[in-house]
Every structure is written in structure tokens, then in C-alpha cells.
Protein backbone atom coordinates (compact mmCIF):
# COMPACT_ATOMS: atom_id res chain seq x y z
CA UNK A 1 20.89 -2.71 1.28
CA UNK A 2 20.37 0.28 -1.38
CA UNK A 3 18.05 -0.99 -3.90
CA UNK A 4 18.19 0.91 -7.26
CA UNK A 5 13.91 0.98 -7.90
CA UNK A 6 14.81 1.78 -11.96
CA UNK A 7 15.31 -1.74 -13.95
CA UNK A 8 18.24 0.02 -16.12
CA UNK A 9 17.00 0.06 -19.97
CA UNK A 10 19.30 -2.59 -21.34
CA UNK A 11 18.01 -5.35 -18.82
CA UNK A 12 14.97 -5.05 -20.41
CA UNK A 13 16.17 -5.07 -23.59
CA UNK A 14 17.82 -8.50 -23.27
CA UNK A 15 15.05 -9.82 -21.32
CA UNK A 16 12.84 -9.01 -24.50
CA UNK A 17 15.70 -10.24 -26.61
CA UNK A 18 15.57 -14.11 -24.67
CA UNK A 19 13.22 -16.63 -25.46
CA UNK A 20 11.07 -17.82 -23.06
CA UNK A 21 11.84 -19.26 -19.43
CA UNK A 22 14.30 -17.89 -16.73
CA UNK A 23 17.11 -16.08 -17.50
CA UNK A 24 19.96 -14.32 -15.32
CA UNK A 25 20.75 -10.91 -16.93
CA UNK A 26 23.42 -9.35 -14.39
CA UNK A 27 22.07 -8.74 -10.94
CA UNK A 28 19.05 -9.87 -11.93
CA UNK A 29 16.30 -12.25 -13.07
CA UNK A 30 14.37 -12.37 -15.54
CA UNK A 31 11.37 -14.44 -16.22
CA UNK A 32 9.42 -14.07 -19.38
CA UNK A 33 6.63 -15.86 -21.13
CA UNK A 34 4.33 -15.44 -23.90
CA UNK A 35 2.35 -12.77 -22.49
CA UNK A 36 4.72 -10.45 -20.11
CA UNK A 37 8.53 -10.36 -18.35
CA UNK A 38 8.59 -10.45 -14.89
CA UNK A 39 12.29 -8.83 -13.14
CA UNK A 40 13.07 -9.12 -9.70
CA UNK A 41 16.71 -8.85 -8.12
CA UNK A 42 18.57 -12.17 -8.69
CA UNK A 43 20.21 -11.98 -5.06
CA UNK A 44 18.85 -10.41 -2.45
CA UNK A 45 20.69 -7.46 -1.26
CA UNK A 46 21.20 -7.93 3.05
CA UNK A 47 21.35 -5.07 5.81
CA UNK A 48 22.33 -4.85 8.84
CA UNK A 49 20.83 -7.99 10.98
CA UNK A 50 19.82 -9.48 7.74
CA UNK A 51 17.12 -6.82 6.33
CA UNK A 52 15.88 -6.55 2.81
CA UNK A 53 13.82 -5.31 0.09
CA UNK A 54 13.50 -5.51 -2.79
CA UNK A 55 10.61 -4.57 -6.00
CA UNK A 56 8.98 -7.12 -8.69
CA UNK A 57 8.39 -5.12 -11.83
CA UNK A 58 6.29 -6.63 -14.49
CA UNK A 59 6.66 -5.65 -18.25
CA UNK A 60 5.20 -5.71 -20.99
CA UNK A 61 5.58 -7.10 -24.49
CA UNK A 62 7.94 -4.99 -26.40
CA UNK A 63 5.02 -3.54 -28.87
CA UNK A 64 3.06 -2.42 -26.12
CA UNK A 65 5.74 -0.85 -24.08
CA UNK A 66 4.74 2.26 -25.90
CA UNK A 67 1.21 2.54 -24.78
CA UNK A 68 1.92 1.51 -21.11
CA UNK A 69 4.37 4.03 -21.36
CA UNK A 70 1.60 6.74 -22.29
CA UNK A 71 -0.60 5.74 -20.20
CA UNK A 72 1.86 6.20 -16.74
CA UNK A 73 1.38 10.07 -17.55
CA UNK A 74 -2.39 9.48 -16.39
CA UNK A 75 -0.97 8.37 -12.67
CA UNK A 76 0.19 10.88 -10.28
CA UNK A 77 3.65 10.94 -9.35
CA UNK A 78 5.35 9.59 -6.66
CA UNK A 79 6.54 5.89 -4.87
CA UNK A 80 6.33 3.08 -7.05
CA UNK A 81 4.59 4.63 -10.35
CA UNK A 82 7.07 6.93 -10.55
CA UNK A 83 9.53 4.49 -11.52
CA UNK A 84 9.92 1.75 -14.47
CA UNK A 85 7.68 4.03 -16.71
CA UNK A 86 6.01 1.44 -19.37
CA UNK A 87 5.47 -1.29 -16.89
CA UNK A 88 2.81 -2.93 -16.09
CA UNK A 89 2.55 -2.80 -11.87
CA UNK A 90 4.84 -3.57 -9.39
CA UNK A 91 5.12 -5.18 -5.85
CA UNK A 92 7.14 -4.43 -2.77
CA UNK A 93 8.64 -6.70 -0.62
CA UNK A 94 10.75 -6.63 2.78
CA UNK A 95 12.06 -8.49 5.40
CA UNK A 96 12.85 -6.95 8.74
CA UNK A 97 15.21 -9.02 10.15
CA UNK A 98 17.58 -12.74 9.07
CA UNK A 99 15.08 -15.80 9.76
CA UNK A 100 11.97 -13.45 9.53
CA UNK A 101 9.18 -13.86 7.15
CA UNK A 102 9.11 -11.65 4.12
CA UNK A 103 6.39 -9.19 4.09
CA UNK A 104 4.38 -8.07 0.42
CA UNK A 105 3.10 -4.95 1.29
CA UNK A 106 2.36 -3.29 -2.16
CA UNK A 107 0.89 -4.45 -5.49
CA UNK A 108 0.13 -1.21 -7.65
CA UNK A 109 -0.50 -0.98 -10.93
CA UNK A 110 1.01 1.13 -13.17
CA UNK A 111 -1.59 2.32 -15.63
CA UNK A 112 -5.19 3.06 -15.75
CA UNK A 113 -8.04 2.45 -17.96
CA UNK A 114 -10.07 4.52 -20.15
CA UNK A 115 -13.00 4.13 -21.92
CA UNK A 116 -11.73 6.56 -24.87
CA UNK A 117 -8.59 5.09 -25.71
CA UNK A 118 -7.69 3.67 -28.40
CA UNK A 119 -4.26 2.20 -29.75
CA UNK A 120 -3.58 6.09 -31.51
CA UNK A 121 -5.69 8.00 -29.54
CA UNK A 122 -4.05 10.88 -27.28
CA UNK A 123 -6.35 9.65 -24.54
CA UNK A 124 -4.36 8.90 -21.36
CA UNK A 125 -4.91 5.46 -20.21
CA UNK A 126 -4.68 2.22 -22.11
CA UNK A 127 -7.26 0.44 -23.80
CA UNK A 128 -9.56 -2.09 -21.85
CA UNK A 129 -8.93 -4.80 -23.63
CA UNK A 130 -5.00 -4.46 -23.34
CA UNK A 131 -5.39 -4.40 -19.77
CA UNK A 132 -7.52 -6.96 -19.82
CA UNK A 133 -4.50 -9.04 -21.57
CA UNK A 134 -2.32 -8.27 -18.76
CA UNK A 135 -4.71 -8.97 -15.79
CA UNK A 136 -2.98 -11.64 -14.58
CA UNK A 137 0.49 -9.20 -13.89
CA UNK A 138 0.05 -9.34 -10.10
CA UNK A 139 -0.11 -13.71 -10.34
CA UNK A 140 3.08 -13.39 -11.60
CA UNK A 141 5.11 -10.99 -9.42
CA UNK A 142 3.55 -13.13 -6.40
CA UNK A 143 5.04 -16.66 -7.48
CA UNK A 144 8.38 -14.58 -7.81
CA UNK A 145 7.64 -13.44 -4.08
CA UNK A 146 6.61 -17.12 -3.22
CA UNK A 147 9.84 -17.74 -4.45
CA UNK A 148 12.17 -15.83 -2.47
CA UNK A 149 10.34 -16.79 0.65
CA UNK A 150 11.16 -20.49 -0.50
CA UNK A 151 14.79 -19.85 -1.29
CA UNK A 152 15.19 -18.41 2.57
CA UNK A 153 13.20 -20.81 4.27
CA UNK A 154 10.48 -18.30 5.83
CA UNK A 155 6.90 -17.46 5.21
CA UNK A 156 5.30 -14.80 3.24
CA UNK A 157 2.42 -12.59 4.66
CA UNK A 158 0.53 -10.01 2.88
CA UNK A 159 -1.52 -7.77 5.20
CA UNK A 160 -5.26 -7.87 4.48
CA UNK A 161 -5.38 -4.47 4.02
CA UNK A 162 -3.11 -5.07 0.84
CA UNK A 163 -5.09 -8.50 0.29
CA UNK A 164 -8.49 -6.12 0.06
CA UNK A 165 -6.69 -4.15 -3.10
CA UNK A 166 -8.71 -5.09 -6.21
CA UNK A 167 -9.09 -8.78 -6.24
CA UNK A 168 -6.04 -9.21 -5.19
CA UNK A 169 -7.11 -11.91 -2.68
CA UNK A 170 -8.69 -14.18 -5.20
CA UNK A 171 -5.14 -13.75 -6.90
CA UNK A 172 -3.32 -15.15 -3.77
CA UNK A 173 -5.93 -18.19 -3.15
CA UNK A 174 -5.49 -19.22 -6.83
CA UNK A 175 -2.15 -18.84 -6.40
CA UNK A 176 -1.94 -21.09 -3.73
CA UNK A 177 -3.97 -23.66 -4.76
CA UNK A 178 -2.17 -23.89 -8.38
CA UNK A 179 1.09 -24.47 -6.13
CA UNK A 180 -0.52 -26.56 -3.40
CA UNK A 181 1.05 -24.21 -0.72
CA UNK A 182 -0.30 -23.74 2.44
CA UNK A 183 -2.39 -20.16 3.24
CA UNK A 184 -4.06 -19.30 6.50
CA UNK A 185 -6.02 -16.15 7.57
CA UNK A 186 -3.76 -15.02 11.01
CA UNK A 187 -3.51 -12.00 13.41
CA UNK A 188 -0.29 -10.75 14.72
CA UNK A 189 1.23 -8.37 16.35
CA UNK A 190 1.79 -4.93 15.43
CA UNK A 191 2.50 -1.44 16.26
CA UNK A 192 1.54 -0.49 19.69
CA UNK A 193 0.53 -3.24 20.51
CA UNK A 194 -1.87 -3.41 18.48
CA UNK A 195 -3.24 -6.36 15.74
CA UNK A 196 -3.88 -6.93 12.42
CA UNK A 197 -4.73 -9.51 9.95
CA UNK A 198 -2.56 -10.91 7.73
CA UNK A 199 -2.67 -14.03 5.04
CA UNK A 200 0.41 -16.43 5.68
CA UNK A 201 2.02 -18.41 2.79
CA UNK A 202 4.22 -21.36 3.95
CA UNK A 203 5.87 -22.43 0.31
CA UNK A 204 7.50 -25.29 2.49
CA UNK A 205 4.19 -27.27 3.44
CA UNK A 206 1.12 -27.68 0.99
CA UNK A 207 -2.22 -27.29 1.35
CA UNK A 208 -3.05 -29.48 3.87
CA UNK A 209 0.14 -28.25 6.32
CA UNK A 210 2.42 -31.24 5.65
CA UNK A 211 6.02 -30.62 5.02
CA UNK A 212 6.54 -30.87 1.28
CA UNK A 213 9.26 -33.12 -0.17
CA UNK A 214 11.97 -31.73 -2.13
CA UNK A 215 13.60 -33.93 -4.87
């Protein structure tokens, strides 16, 4: 279940190289429009009992790799950011156990802001309205997480506390909605016994819980 968190250089490179739509580039996938490349593990990778990870890294376009790149060195060190230098964010999901739903439990971005920069400027952080262009990174990795939950016929829950990050929650209702997938609010249980909330996306039943029809 080892998960290499680097995407190695040259699967970016083709994934730049290919037009747009899906695309398979060795152990992984690639999925690339006009705006960024989203790369997530083509297979997932199973442990013992069935338990998985696995990262979402979103990219992106090949002329402003540079300044994402740049603008990492204004981040501290350490889990996610310290990896795939020049992307745009991340997300981390896992699944504890075969048959169990898949859990999202980190979006992070991979740059900041600042007011001073500009496209040559030594300020760290990237411009606003380059990150502005790339606001919608975190819609993206989340379909690809939809995805997976699809392909093994389970749920996907992102604890609120995640949800609360940015506006990430509006991000998961439009989400939703655009896919006519079914999302409910929940508690359940946790460590200790104790609770916590959760948002619960079914990608087999829409909006209004019936079981979708698959041609």
C-alpha cells in the first residue's frame, strides 16, 4: 500500500504534452483541460483487509508551473506542500478497510497570495489574479474523489472540520448538484466514542436518494 506522494517529472510532462480529456500515463491518470491537469493514481493500491490511500495533485498550465513553483518557497515545509513543488493543492484520501467508504480528509493548497507580486517580481507568493484563475483546483480533485468512490461502490465523507476549510463546502454542494449526487449532513462514530459531523456523498443515488441508472 506504499504510495510514492512525488508525481515523477515525466508524468507531468506527457500529461502537458496530451490534448485534452483523460489519459492513462503509466500508473496513473491524468485528466487535463483548458485551465489545469488533475493526476491521481490510476489503480488504487490495496493493504492488508483492503486499505488505501492515495493523493489528487492538481497542476498547473505548463507556463505557470514556474511561478507556482516560486511561490511553494512561501509555505512552510512539511506533509503535503512539501511535495509536487509547482502544483496547485492537493487532497488526501483513504479508506480503512474493503467495502468501507472513502474518507477526504485534506484539501491544501499549495501556494499563497500576495499583494506584491507580480509575474517577475522576487515576491514570494503568486499573483491574485493567477490564483484567482485556478480557484476552482479543489472542484476538480473532488470529482476525481467522487470518482473512485463510484468505481468501488462506497460513499465518500469529508469531515466538517475539513468541509469548514475556505469555502470548501460551497465547493462540495456545487459539486453535487452539477452531478445530481446525493449529499447529507451526518454524525458518526468516532474515536472514543465520541462523534463528529461529516458530509456523505452517495455517487450511486442522486439528489433526491433514488438509485441512479447506469447505461
Amino acid at each position: 500500500m506504499s504510495e510514492n506522494p512525488e508525481i515523477p517529472e515525466n508524468v507531468l510532462k506527457l500529461a502537458w504534452e496530451a490534448g485534452e480529456g483523460v489519459h492513462q500515463i503509466g500508473d496513473y491518470r491524468a485528466v487535463k483541460d483548458r485551465k489545469m491537469i488533475v493526476i491521481s493514481p490510476a489503480i488504487l493500491a490495496e493493504g492488508p483487509k483492503g486499505r488505501a490511500h492515495f493523493r489528487t495533485v492538481v497542476f498547473p498550465r505548463s507556463e505557470h508551473f514556474g511561478e507556482f513553483k516560486e511561490a511553494s518557497n512561501a509555505l512552510q515545509r512539511g506533509g503535503p506542500v512539501g511535495f509536487n513543488q509547482g502544483s496547485v493543492g492537493s487532497t488526501f484520501v483513504y479508506r480503512r478497510a474493503r467495502k468501507k467508504p472513502f474518507y477526504l480528509d485534506l484539501a491544501q493548497a499549495h501556494f499563497k497570495t500576495s499583494r506584491g507580486a507580480t509575474k517577475d517580481s522576487q515576491v514570494f507568493g503568486i499573483r491574485r489574479s493567477l490564483a484567482t484563475q485556478y480557484q476552482g483546483w479543489r472542484v476538480r480533485a473532488l470529482r476525481e474523489a467522487i470518482g473512485f468512490a463510484e468505481r468501488y461502490k462506497t460513499e465518500l465523507r469529508i469531515p466538517a472540520s475539513t468541509a469548514d476549510t475556505g469555502k470548501f463546502e460551497e465547493d462540495i454542494r456545487r459539486v453535487c448538484r452539477d452531478m445530481d449526487i446525493r449529499l447529507r449532513r451526518m454524525r458518526e462514530k468516532w474515536v472514543m466514542g465520541e462523534s463528529r459531523r461529516v458530509f456523505s456523498i452517495n455517487p450511486r443515488l442522486d439528489r433526491r436518494g433514488r438509485r441512479k441508472i447506469r447505461g
